[in-house]
Protein backbone atom coordinates (compact mmCIF):
# COMPACT_ATOMS: atom_id res chain seq x y z
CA UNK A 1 2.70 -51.69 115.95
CA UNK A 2 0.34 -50.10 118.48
CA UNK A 3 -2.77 -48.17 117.91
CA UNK A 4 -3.36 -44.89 120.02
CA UNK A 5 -7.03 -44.85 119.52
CA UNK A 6 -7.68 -48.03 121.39
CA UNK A 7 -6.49 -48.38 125.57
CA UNK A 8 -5.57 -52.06 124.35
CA UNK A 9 -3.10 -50.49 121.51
CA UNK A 10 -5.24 -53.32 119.09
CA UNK A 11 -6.93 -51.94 116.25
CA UNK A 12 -10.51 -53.40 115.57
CA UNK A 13 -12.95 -51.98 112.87
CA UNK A 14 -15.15 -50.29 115.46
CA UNK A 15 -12.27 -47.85 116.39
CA UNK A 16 -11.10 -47.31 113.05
CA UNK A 17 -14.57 -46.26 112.47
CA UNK A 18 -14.59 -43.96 115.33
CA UNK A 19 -11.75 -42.32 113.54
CA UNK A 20 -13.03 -42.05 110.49
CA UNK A 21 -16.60 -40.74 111.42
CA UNK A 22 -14.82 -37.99 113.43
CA UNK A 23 -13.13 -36.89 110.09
CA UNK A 24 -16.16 -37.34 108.22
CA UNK A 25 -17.98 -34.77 110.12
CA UNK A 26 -15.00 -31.92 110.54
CA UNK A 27 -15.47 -32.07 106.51
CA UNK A 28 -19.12 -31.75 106.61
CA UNK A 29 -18.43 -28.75 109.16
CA UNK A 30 -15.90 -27.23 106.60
CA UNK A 31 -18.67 -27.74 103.74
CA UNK A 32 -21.24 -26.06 105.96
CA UNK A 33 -18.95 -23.15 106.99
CA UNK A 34 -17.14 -22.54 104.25
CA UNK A 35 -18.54 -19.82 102.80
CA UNK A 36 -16.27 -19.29 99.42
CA UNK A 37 -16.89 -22.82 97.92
CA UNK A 38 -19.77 -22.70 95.12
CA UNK A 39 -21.19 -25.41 96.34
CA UNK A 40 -24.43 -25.53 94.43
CA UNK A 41 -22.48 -24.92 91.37
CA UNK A 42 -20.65 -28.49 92.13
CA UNK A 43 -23.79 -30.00 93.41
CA UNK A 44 -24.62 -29.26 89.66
CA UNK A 45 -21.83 -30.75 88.35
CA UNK A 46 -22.03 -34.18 90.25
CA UNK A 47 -25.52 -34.62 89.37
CA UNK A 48 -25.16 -34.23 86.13
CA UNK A 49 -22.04 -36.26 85.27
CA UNK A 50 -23.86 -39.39 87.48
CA UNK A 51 -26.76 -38.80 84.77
CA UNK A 52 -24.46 -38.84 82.04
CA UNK A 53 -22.81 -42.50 82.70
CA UNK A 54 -22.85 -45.12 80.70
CA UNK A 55 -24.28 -47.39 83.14
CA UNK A 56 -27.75 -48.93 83.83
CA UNK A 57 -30.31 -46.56 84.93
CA UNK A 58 -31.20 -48.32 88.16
CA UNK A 59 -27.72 -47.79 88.79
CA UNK A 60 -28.05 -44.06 88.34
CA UNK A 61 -30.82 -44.49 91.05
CA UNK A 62 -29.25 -46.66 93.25
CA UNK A 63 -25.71 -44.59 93.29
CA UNK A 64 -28.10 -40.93 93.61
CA UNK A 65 -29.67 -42.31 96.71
CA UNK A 66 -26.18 -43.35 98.29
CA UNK A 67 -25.01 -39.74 97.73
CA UNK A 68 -28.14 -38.53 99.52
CA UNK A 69 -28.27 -41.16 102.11
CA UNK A 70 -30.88 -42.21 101.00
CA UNK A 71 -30.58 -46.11 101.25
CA UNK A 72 -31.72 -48.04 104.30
CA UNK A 73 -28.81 -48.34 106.34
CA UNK A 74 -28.77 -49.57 109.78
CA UNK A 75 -27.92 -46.09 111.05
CA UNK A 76 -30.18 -44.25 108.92
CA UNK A 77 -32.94 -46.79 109.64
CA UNK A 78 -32.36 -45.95 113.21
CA UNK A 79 -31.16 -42.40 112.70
CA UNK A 80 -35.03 -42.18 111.71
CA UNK A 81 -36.93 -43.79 113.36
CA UNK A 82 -35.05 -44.74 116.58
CA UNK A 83 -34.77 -48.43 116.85
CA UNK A 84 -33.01 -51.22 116.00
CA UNK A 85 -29.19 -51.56 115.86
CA UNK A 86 -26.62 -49.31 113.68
CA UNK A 87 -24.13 -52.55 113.66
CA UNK A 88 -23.22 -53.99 110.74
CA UNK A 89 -24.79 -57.16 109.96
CA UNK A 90 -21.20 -58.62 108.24
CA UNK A 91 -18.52 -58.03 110.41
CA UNK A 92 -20.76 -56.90 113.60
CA UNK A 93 -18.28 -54.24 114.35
CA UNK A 94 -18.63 -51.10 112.36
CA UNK A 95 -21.26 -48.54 112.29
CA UNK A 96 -23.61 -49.70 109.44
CA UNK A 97 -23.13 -46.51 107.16
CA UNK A 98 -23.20 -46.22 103.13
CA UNK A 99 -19.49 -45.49 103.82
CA UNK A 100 -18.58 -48.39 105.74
CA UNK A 101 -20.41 -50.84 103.75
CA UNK A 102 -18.79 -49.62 100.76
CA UNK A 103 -14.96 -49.07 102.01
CA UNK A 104 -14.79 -50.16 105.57
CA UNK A 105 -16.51 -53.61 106.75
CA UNK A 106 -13.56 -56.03 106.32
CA UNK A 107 -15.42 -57.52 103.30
CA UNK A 108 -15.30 -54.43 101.70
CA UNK A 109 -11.74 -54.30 101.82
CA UNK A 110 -11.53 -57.48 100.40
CA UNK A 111 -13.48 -56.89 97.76
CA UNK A 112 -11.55 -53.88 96.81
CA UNK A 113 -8.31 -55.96 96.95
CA UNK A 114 -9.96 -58.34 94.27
CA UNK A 115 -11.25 -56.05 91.99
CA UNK A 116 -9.29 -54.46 88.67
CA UNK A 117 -10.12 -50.50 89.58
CA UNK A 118 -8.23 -48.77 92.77
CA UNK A 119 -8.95 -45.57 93.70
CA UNK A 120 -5.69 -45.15 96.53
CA UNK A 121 -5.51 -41.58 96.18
CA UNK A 122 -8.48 -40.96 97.78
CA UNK A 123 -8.49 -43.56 100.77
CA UNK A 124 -8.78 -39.95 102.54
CA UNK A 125 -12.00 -39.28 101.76
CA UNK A 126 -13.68 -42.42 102.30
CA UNK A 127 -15.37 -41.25 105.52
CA UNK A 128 -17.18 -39.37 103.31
CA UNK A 129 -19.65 -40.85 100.26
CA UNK A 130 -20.12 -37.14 98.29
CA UNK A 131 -16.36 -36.30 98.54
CA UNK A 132 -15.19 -39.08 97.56
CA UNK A 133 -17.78 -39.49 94.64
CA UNK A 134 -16.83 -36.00 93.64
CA UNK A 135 -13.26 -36.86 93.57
CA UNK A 136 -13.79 -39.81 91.75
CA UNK A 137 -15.75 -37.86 88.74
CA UNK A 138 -12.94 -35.19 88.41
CA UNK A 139 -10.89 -38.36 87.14
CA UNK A 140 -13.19 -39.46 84.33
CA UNK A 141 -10.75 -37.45 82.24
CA UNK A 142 -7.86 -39.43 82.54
CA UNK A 143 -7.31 -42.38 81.21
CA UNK A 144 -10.04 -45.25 81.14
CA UNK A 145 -11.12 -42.93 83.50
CA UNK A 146 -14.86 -43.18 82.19
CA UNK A 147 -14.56 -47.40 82.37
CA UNK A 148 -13.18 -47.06 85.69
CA UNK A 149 -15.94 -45.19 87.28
CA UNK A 150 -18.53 -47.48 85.12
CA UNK A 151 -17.09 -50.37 87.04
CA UNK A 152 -16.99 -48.62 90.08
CA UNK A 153 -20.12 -48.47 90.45
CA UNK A 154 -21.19 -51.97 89.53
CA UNK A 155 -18.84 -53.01 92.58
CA UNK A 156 -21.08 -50.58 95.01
CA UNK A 157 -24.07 -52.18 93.39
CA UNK A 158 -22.84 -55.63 94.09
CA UNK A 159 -21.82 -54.45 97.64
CA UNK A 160 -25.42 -53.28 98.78
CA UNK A 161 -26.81 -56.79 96.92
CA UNK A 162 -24.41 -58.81 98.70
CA UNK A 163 -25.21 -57.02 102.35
CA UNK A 164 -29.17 -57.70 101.53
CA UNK A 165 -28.40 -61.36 100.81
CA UNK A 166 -27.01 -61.17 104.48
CA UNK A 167 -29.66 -58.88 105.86
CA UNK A 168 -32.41 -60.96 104.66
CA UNK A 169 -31.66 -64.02 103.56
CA UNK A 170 -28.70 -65.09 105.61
CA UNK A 171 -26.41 -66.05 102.86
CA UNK A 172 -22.65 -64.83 103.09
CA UNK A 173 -21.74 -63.82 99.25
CA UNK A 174 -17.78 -64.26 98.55
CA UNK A 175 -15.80 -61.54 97.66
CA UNK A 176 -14.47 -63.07 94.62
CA UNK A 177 -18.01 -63.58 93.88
CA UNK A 178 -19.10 -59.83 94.48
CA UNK A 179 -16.20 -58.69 91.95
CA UNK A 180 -16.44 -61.25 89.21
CA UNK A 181 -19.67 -60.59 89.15
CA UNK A 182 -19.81 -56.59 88.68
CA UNK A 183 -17.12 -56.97 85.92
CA UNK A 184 -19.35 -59.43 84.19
CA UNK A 185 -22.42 -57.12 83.95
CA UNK A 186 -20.68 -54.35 83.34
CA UNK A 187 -18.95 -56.07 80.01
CA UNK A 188 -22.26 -57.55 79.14
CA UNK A 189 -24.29 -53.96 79.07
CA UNK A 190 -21.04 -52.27 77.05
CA UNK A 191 -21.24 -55.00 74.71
CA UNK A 192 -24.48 -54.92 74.24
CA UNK A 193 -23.98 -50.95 73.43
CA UNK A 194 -20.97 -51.65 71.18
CA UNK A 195 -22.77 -53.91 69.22
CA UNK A 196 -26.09 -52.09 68.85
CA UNK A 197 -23.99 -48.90 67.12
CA UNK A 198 -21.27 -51.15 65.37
CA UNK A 199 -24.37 -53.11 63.69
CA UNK A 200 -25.83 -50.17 62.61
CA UNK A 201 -23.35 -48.53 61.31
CA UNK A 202 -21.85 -51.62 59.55
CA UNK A 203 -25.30 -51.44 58.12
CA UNK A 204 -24.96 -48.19 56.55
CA UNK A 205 -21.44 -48.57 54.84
CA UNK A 206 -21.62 -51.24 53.47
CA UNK A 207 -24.69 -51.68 51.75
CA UNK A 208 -23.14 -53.31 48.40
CA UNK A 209 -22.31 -56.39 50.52
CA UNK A 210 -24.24 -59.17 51.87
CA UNK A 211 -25.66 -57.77 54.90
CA UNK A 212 -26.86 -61.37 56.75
CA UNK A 213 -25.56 -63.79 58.09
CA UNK A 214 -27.18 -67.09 56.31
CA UNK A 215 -27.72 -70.68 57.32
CA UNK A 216 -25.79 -73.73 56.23
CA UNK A 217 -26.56 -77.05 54.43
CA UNK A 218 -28.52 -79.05 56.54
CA UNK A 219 -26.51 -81.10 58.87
CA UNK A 220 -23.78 -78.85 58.61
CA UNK A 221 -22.17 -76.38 61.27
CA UNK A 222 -21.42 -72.77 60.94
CA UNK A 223 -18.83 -71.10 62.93
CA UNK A 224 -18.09 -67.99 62.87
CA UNK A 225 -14.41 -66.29 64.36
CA UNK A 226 -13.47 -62.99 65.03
CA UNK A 227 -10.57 -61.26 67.22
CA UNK A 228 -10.06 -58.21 69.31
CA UNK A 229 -6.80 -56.39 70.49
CA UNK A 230 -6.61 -53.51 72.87
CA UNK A 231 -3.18 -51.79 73.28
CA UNK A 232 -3.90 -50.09 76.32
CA UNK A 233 -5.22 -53.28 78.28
CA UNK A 234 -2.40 -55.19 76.52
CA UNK A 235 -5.27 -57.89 76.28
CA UNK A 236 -6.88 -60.07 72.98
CA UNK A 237 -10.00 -61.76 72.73
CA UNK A 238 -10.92 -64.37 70.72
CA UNK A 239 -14.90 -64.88 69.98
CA UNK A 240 -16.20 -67.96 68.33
CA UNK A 241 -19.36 -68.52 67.81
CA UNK A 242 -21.50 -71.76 65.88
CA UNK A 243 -24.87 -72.27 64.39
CA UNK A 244 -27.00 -74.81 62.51
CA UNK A 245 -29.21 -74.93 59.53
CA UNK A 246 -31.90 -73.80 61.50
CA UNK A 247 -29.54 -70.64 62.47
CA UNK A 248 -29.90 -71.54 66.00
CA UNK A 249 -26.65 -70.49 68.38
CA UNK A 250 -25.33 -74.08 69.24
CA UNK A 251 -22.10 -73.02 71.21
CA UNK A 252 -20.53 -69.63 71.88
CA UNK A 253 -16.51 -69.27 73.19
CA UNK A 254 -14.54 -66.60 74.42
CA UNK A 255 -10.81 -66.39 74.93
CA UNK A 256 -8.56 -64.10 76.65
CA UNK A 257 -5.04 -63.80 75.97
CA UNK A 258 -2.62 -61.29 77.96
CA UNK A 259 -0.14 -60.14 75.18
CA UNK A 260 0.69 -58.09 73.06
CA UNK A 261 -0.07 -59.56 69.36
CA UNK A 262 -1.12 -58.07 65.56
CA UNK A 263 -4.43 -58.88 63.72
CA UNK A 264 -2.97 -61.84 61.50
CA UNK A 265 -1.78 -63.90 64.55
CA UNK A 266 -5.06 -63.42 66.67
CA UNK A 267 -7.86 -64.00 63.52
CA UNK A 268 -5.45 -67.48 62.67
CA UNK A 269 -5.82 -68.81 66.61
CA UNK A 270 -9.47 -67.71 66.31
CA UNK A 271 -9.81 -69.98 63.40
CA UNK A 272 -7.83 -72.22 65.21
CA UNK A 273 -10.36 -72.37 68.32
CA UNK A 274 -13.27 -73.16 66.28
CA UNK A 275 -11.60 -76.09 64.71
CA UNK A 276 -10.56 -77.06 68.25
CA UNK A 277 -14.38 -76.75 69.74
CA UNK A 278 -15.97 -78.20 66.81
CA UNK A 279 -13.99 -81.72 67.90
CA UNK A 280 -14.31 -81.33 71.26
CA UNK A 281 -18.55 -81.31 70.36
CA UNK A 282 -17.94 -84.26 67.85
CA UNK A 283 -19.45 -82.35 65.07
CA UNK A 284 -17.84 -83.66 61.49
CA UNK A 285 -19.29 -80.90 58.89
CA UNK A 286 -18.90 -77.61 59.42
CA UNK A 287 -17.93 -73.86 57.53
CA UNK A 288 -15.54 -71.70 59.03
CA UNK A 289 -16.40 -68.42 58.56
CA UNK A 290 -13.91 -64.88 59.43
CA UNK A 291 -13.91 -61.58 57.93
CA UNK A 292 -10.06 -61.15 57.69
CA UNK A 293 -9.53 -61.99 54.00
CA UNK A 294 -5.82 -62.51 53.97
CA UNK A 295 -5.85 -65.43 56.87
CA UNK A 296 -8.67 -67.20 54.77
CA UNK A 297 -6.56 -67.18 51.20
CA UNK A 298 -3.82 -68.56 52.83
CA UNK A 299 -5.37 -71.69 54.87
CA UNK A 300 -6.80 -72.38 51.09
CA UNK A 301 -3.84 -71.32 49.21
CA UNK A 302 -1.80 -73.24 51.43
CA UNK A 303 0.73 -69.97 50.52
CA UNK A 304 2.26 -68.62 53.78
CA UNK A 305 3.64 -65.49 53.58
CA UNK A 306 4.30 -64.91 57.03
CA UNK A 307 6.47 -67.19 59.19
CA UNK A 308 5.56 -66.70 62.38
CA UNK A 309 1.75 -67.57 61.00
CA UNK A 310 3.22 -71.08 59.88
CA UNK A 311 2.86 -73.21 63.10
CA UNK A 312 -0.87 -71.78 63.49
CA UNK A 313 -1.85 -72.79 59.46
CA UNK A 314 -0.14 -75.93 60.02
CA UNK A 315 -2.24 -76.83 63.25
CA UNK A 316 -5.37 -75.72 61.31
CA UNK A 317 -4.54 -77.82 57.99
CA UNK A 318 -3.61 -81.04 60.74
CA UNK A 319 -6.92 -80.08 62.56
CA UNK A 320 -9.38 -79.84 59.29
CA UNK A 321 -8.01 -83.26 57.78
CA UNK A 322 -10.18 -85.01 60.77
CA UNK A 323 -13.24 -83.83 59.48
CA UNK A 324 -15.54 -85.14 57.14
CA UNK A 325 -15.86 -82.16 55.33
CA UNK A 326 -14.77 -78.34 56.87
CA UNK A 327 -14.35 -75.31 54.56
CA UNK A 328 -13.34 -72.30 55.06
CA UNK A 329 -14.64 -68.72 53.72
CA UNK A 330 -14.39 -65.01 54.28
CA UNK A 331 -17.46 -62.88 55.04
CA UNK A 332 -17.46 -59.08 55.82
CA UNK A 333 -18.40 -57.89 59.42
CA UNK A 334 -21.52 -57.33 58.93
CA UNK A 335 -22.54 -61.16 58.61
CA UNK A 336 -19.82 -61.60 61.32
CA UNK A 337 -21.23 -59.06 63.68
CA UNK A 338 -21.50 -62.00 66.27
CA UNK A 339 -17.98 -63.52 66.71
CA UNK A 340 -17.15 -59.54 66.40
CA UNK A 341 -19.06 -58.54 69.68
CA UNK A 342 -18.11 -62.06 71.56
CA UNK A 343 -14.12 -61.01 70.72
CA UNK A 344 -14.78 -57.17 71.75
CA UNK A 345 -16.77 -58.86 75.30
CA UNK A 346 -14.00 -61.57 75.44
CA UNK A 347 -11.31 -58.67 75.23
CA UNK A 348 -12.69 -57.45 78.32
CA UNK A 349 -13.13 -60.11 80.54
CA UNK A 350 -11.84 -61.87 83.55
CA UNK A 351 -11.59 -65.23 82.13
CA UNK A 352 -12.17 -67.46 79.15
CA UNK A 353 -15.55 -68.20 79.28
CA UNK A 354 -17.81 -71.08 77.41
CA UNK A 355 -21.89 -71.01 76.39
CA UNK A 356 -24.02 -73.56 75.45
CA UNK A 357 -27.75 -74.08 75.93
CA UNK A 358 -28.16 -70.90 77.53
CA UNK A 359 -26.81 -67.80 76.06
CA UNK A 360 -26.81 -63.86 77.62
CA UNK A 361 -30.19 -61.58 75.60
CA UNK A 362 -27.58 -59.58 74.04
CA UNK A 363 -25.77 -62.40 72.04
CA UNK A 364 -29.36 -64.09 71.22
CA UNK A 365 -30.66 -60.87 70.10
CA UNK A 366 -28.00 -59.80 67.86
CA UNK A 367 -27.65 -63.03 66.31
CA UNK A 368 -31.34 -62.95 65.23
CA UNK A 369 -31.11 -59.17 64.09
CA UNK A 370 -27.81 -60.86 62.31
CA UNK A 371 -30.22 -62.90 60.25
CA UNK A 372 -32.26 -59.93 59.28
C-alpha cells in the first residue's frame, strides 16, 4: 500500500493528522458559511441533551469544555499564549488537539479497539469534536443508545486522565487499563442509581412485609443471593453477598455468565456460589438467604420439579452436608436489596469480580440503609 500524502509513500500519525485537520476546517468553513443551517437552534439541542445524561456532573463539565475547546491542550495552550510545543506528549507525532487525543494518538486507537462501544459510522467526523458529538447524540434513540453514549464519555474522561498521568507525572497508563476502568465507574454510578429508586420503591409496595434485612445468631454467617438476566446483552449476573451478627459486609461476589438462561437456573447457581465461597472462607455456620421462593422450597423439600435444575440442587445438597449447620430461607427483595444490586452491577460488568475488606460507598451504603 502507498500513501499519497507522504513523498516517502509511509503513513505516520503526523500526516494523517495533516489530513484530517484540513477536513476539519473545510467543515468549520461550511458551518460558518452556510447560511440555511439553524445552527443556534442545534447549539440548543446539544447543550441540552449533554445536561440531560445520566452521567456524573464533572463529566458534564469536563465533556462541555471539550466541545468548546476549552481544555488545556498543547495547541490551545500555545494557540494562546504562544509557547511551548503543540506535540503530543504520547506518541510525539500528532498535533496535541481534543480530537487527536481522543481518536487519533495511536493509544487512542487502541483504546477504542478495547472498549465495548464503536461508533464506525462516524470515523468521518472525527476531525471534528462538535460534529461528531452531535452525531453521536442523534443516536441516543436507538438502541442502548443512551448506555452507549454514558460510556462514551467515561472513555474520553479516562483518555484526558490518562494523558495528565503522562503530562505530569510521567506514568504511561495501559489501554486495557483506560477501558476497564471507564466501564467500571460507569456500572458503579448506574448501580448506585438503580438501587437508590429500586429501594425506594420496594419500600413503598410492599409495606406488609419485613422491610430489613436482620442479623444472624452470633457466630453465624448470612449470605444473601440474587440473579440478574438481560436479554439484550445476552449476559447474567450472579451477586452474593455475606454478613455477620454484627451486620457487617464480610465478603461480596459477582459473577458473569454469557448465556442465555431463565430465572430458576440463575437464582439455583447463585445459591450455589454462596455455598461455594462460604468454604473457600472456612466459615461452618451460615443462612442462605434468596428471594425466589420456588428455588428455596425445593432445596428443603428435596422435591425437584424441574430436571434440568437437578444437577444444581444436587451440588447444593452435596455442598451443605459439609457444614456444621447451613439453612436455607426465602426473604422478599426488599431485605435482599443487596445481592439484588451486586447481580444488576455484576450483569454489567467486564469480569467476575471479588470484595473483601474494602467494599465500593454504594454497596456499604445500601447495606446499612438495608438495615434500616
Amino acid at each position: 500500500m502507498y500513501w499519497n500524502q507522504s513523498k516517502s509513500g509511509v503513513y505516520t500519525v503526523k500526516t494523517g493528522y495533516v489530513v484530517a485537520k484540513e477536513g476539519r476546517d473545510n467543515i468549520d468553513n461550511r458551518l460558518v458559511h452556510n447560511s440555511d443551517t439553524s445552527w443556534e437552534i442545534r447549539k440548543h439541542t446539544v447543550w441540552k441533551k449533554l445536561w440531560s445524561l445520566n452521567i456524573k456532573l464533572k463529566l458534564k463539565h469536563f465533556l462541555s469544555r471539550c466541545l468548546q475547546n476549552g481544555q488545556a491542550t498543547n495547541e490551545a495552550i500555545h494557540h494562546r499564549i504562544g509557547k511551548g510545543s503543540v506535540w503530543c506528549h504520547g506518541c510525539g507525532e500528532g498535533t496535541e488537539t481534543i480530537e487527536h487525543i481522543f481518536f487519533f494518538c495511536p493509544k487512542a486507537q487502541l483504546v477504542w479497539r478495547l472498549a465495548p462501544v464503536r461508533w464506525d459510522g462516524l470515523v468521518e467526523l472525527q476531525c471534528n469534536m462538535w460534529r461528531w458529538w452531535e452525531a453521536v447524540v442523534d443516536s441516543a434513540g436507538e438502541a442502548n443508545g443512551a448506555e452507549r453514549i454514558q460510556l462514551t464519555v467515561n472513555v474520553f474522561w479516562q483518555l484526558w486522565k490518562a494523558r495528565n498521568k503522562m503530562v505530569f507525572q510521567m506514568e504511561n497508563v495501559d489501554a486495557k487499563a483506560i477501558v476497564d476502568k471507564a466501564q467500571l465507574e460507569w456500572l458503579e454510578y448506574i448501580a448506585a442509581n438503580e438501587t437508590d429508586h429500586q429501594t425506594h420503591a420496594s419500600l413503598e409496595m410492599e409495606v406488609h412485609v419485613p422491610q430489613h434485612w436482620e442479623p444472624p445468631k452470633e457466630g453465624i454467617m448470612r449470605i444473601n443471593t440474587d440473579a440478574a438476566i438481560s436479554a439484550k446483552m445476552v449476559r447474567t449476573g450472579l451477586g452474593i453477598i455475606a454478613r455477620n451478627w454484627h451486620g457487617q459486609i464480610v465478603k461480596a461476589q459477582g459473577i458473569i455468565g454469557k448465556r442465555r438462561s431463565d430465572v430458576a437456573t440463575e437464582e439455583s447457581l447463585a445459591i450455589r456460589g454462596a455455598l461455594e465461597m462460604a468454604q473457600f472462607a472456612g466459615w461452618t455456620k451460615i443462612e442462605v438467604q434468596s428471594d425466589c421462593k420456588n428455588i428455596v422450597s425445593s432445596i428443603n423439600s428435596g422435591n425437584v420439579q424441574d430436571c434440568k435444575l437437578q444437577t444444581i440442587l444436587e451440588d447444593i445438597e452435596a455442598l451443605k452436608n459439609s457444614f456444621d449447620s447451613c439453612l436455607f430461607s426465602f426473604v422478599p427483595r426488599t431485605v435482599n436489596a443487596c445481592s439484588h444490586a451486586l447481580a444488576q452491577f455484576a450483569v454489567r460488568s467486564v469480569r467476575n469480580f471479588e470484595w473483601e475488606d474494602l467494599f465500593p460507598i454504594w454497596l456499604s451504603q445500601l447495606a446499612s440503609k438495608n438495615m434500616g
